[in-house]
N, C-alpha and C. Protein backbone atom coordinates (compact mmCIF):
# COMPACT_ATOMS: atom_id res chain seq x y z
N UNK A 1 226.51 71.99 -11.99
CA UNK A 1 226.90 70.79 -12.69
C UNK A 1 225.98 69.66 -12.26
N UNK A 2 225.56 68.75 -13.48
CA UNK A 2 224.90 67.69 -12.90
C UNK A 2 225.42 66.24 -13.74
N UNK A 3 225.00 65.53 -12.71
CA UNK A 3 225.57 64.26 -13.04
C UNK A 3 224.58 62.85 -13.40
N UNK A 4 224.53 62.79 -14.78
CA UNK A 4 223.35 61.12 -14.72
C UNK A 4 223.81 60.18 -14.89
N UNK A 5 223.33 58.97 -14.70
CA UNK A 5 223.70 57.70 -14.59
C UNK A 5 222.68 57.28 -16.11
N UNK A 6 223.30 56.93 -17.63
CA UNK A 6 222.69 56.21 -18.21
C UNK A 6 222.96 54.57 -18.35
N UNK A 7 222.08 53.90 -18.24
CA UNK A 7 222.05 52.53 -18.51
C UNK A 7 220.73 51.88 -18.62
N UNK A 8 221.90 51.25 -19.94
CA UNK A 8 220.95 50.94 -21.17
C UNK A 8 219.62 52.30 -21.36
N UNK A 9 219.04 51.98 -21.48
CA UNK A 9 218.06 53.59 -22.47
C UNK A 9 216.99 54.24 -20.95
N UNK A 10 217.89 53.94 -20.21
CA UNK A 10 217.13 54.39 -19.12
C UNK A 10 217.92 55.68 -18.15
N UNK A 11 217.04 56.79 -18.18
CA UNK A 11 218.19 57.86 -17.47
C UNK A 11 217.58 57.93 -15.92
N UNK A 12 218.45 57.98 -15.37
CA UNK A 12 218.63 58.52 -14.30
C UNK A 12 219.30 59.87 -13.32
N UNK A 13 218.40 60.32 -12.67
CA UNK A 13 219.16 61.95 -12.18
C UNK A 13 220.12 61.80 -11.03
N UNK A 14 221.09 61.39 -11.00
CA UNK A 14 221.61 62.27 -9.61
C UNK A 14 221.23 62.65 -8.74
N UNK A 15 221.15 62.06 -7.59
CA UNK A 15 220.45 62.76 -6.17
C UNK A 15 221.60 62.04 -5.23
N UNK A 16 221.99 63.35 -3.95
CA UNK A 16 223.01 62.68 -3.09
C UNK A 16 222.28 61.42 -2.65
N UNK A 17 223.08 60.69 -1.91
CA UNK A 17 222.80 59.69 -0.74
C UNK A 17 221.69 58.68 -1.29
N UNK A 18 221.38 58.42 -2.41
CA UNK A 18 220.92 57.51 -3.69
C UNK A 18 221.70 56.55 -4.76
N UNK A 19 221.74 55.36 -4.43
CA UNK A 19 222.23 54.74 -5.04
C UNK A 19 221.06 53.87 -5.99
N UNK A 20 222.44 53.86 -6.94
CA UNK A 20 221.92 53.11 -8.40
C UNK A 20 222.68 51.61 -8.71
N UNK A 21 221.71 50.71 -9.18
CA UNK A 21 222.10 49.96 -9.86
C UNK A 21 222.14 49.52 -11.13
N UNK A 22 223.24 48.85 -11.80
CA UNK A 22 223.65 48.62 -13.37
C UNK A 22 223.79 47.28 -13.10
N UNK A 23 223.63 46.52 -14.69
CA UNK A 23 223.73 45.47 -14.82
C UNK A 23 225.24 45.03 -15.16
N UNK A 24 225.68 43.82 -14.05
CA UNK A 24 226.14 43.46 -14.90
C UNK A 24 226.99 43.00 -16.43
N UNK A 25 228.39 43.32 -16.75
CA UNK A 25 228.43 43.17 -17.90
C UNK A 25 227.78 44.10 -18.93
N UNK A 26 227.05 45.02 -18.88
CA UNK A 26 226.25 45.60 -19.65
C UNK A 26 227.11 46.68 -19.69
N UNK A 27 227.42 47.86 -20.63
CA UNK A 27 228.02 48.95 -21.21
C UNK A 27 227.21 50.14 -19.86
N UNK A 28 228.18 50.95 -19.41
CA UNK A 28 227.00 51.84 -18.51
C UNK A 28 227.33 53.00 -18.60
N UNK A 29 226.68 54.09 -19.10
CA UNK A 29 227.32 55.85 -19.14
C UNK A 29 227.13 56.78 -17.83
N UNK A 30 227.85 57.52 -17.84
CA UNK A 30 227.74 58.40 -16.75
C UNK A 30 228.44 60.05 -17.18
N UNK A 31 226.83 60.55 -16.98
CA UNK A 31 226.74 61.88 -17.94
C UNK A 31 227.32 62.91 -17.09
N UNK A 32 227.95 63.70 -17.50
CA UNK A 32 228.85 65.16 -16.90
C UNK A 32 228.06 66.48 -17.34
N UNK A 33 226.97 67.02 -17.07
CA UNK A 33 226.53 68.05 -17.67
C UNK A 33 226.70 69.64 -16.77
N UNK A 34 227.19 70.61 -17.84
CA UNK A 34 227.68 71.78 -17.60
C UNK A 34 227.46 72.76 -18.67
N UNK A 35 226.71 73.69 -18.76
CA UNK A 35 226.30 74.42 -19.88
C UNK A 35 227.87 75.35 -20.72
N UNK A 36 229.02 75.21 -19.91
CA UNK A 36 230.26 75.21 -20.63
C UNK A 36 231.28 74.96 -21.28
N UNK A 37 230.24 73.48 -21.80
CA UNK A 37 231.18 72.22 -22.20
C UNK A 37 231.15 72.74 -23.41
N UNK A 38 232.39 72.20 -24.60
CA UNK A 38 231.51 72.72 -25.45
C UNK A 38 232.55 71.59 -26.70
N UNK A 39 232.86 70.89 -27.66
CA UNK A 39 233.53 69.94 -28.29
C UNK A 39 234.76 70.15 -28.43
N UNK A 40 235.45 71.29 -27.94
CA UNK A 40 236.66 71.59 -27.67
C UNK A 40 237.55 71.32 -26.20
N UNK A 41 236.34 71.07 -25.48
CA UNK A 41 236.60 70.77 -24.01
C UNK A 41 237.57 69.91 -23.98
N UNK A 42 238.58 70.42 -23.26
CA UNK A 42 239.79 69.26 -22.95
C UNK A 42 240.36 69.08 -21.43
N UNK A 43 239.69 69.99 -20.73
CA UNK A 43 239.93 70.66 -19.28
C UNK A 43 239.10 69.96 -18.26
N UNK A 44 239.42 68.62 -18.53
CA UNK A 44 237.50 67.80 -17.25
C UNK A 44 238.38 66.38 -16.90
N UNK A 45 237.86 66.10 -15.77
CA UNK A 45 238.65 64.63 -15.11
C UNK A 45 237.13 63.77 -14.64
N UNK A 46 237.95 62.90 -14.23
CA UNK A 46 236.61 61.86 -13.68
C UNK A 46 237.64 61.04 -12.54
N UNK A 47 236.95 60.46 -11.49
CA UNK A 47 237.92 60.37 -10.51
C UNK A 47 236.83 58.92 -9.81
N UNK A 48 237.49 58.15 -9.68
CA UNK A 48 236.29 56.93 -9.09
C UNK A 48 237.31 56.68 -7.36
N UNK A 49 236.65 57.02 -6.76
CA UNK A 49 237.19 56.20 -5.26
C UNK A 49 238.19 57.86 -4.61
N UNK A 50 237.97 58.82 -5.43
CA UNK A 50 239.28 59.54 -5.32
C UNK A 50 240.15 59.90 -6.04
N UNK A 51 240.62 58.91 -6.88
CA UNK A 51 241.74 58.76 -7.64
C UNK A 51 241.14 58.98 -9.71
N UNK A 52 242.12 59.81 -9.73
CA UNK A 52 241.93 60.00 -10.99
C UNK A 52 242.14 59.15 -11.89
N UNK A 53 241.66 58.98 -13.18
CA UNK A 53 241.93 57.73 -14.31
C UNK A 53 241.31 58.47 -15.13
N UNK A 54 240.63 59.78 -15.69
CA UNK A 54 240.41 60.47 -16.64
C UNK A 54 241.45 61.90 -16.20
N UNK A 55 242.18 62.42 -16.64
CA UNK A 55 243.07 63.72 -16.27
C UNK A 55 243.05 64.37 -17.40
N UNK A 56 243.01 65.72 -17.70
CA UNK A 56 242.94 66.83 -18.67
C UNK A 56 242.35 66.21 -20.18
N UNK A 57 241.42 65.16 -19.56
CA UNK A 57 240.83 64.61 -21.11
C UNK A 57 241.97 63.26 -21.33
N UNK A 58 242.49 63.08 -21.21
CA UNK A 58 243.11 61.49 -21.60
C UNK A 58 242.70 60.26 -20.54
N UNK A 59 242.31 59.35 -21.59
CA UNK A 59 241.78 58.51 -20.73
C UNK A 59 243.29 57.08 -20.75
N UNK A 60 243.24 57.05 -19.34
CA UNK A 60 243.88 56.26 -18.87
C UNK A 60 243.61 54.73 -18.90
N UNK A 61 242.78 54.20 -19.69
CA UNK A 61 242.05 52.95 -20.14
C UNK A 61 241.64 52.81 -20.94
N UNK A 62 241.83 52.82 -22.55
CA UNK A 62 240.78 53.03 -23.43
C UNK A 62 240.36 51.67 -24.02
N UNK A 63 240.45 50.99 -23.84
CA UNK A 63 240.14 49.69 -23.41
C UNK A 63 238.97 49.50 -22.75
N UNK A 64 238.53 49.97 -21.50
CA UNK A 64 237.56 50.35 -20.76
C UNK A 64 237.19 51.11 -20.35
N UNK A 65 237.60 52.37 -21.11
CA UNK A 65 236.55 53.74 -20.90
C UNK A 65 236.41 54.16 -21.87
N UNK A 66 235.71 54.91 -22.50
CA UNK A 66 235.51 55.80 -23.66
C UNK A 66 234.84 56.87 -23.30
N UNK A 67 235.04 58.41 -23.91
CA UNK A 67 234.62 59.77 -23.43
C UNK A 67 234.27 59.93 -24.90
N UNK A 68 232.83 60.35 -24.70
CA UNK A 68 232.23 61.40 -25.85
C UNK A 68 232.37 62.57 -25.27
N UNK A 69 232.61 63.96 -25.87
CA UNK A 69 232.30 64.69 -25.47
C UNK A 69 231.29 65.73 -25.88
N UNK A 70 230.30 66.09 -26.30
CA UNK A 70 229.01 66.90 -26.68
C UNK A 70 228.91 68.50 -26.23
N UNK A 71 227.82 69.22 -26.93
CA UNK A 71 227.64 70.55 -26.29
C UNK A 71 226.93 70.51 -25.01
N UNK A 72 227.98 70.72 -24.11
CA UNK A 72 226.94 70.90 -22.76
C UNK A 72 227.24 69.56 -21.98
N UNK A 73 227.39 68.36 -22.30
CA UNK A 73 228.01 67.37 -21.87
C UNK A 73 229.19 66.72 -21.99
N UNK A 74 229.94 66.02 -21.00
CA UNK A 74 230.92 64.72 -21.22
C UNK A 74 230.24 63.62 -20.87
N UNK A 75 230.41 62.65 -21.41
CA UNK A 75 229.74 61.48 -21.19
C UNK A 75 231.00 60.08 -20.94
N UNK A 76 230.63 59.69 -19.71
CA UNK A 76 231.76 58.57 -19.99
C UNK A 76 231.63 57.32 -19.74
N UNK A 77 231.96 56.47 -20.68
CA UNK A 77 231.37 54.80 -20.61
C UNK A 77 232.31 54.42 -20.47
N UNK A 78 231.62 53.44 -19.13
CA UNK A 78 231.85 52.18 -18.41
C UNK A 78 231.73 50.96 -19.61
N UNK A 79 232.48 50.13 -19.93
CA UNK A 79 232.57 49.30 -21.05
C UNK A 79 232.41 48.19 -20.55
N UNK A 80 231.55 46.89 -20.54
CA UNK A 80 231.31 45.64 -19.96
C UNK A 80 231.66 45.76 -18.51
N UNK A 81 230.74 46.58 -17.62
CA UNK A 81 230.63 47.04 -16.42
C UNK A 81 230.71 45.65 -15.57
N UNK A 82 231.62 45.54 -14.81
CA UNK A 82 232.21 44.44 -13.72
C UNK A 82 231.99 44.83 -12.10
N UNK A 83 232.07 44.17 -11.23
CA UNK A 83 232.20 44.89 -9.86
C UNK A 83 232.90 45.57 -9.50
N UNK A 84 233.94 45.27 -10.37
CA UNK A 84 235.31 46.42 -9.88
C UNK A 84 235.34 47.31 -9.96
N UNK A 85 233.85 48.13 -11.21
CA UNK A 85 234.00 49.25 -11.64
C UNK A 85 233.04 49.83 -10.45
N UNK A 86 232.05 49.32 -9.49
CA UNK A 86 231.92 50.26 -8.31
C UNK A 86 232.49 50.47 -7.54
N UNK A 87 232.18 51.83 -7.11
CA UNK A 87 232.69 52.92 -6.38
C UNK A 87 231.99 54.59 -6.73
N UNK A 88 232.74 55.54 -6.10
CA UNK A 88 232.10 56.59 -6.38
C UNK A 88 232.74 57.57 -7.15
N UNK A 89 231.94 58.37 -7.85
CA UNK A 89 232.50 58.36 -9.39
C UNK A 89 232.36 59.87 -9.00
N UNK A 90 233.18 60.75 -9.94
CA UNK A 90 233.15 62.21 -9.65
C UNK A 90 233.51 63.09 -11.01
N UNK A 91 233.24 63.61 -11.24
CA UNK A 91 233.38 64.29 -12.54
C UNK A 91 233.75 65.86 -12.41
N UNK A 92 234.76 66.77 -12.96
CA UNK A 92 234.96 67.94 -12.75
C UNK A 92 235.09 68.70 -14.32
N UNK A 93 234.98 70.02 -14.10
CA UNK A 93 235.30 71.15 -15.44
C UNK A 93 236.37 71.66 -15.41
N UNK A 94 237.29 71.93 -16.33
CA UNK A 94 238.12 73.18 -15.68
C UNK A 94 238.34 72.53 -13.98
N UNK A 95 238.93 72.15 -13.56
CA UNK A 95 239.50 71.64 -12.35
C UNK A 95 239.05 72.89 -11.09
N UNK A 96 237.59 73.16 -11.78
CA UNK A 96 237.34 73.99 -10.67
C UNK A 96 236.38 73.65 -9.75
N UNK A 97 234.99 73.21 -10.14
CA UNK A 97 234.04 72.29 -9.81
C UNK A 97 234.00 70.94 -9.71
N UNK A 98 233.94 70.40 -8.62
CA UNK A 98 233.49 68.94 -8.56
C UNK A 98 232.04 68.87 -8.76
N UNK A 99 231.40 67.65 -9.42
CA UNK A 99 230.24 67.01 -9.30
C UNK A 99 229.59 66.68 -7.77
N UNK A 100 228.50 66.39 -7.33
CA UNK A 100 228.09 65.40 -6.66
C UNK A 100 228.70 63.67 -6.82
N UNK A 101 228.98 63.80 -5.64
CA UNK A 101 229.52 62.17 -5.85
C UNK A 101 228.23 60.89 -6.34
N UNK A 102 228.79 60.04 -7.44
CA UNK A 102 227.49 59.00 -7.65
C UNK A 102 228.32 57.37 -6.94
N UNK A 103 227.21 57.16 -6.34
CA UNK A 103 227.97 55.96 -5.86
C UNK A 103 227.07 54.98 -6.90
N UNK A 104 228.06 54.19 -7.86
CA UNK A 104 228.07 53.27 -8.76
C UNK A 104 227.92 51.69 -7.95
N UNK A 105 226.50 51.23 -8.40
CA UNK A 105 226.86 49.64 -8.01
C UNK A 105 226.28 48.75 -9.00
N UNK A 106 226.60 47.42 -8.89
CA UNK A 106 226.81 46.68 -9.97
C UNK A 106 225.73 45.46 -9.55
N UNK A 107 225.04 45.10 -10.12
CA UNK A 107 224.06 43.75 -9.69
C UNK A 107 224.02 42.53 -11.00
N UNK A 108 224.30 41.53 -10.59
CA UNK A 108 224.22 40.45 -11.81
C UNK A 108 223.12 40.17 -11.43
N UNK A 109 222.39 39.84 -12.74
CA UNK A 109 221.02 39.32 -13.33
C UNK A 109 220.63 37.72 -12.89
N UNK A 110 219.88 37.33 -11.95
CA UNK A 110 220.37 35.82 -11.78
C UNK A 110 218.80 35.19 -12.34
């Protein structure tokens, strides 16, 4: 399983003990890729700090999250990305695999 950080049209890979920064207010995705995903997928969580807020596919915010889900990917946006939304983000399949943890941080534009 791998995990990217998109923001704005710029991708980024996943590497432990690497942190990323997002802007600000700006919309930010964070890609779930697994060659078993498939548009039926309903079996995947996302977990920031630990704690779940995506569970068997329902999102617990839709307000401020939104899940595409694609062949081979879940994708899940961060919606007018704030400080609050860092932390470390985790993504699973089938509640069998965890991701690599991404530690999410946030920088305003000054």
């Amino acid at each position: 399983m791998r995990f990217f950080l998109f923001s704005g049209s710029t991708l980024l890979y996943k590497t432990n003990n690497l942190e990323k920064y997002v802007a600000l207010g700006q919309d930010t995705s964070l890609t779930c890729e697994e060659d078993t995903i498939t548009h039926a997928t309903t079996d995947f969580s996302f977990k920031k700090n630990g704690m779940s807020f995506i569970l068997a596919g329902q999102v617990s915010r839709p307000t401020k999250y939104n899940v595409i889900i694609n062949v081979g990917s879940i994708v899940l946006i961060i919606k007018n990305t704030s400080t609050s939304d860092e932390g470390e983000y985790k993504c699973s399949i089938d509640f069998l695999q965890e991701s690599p943890p991404y530690d999410l941080q946030v920088e305003s534009k000054c």
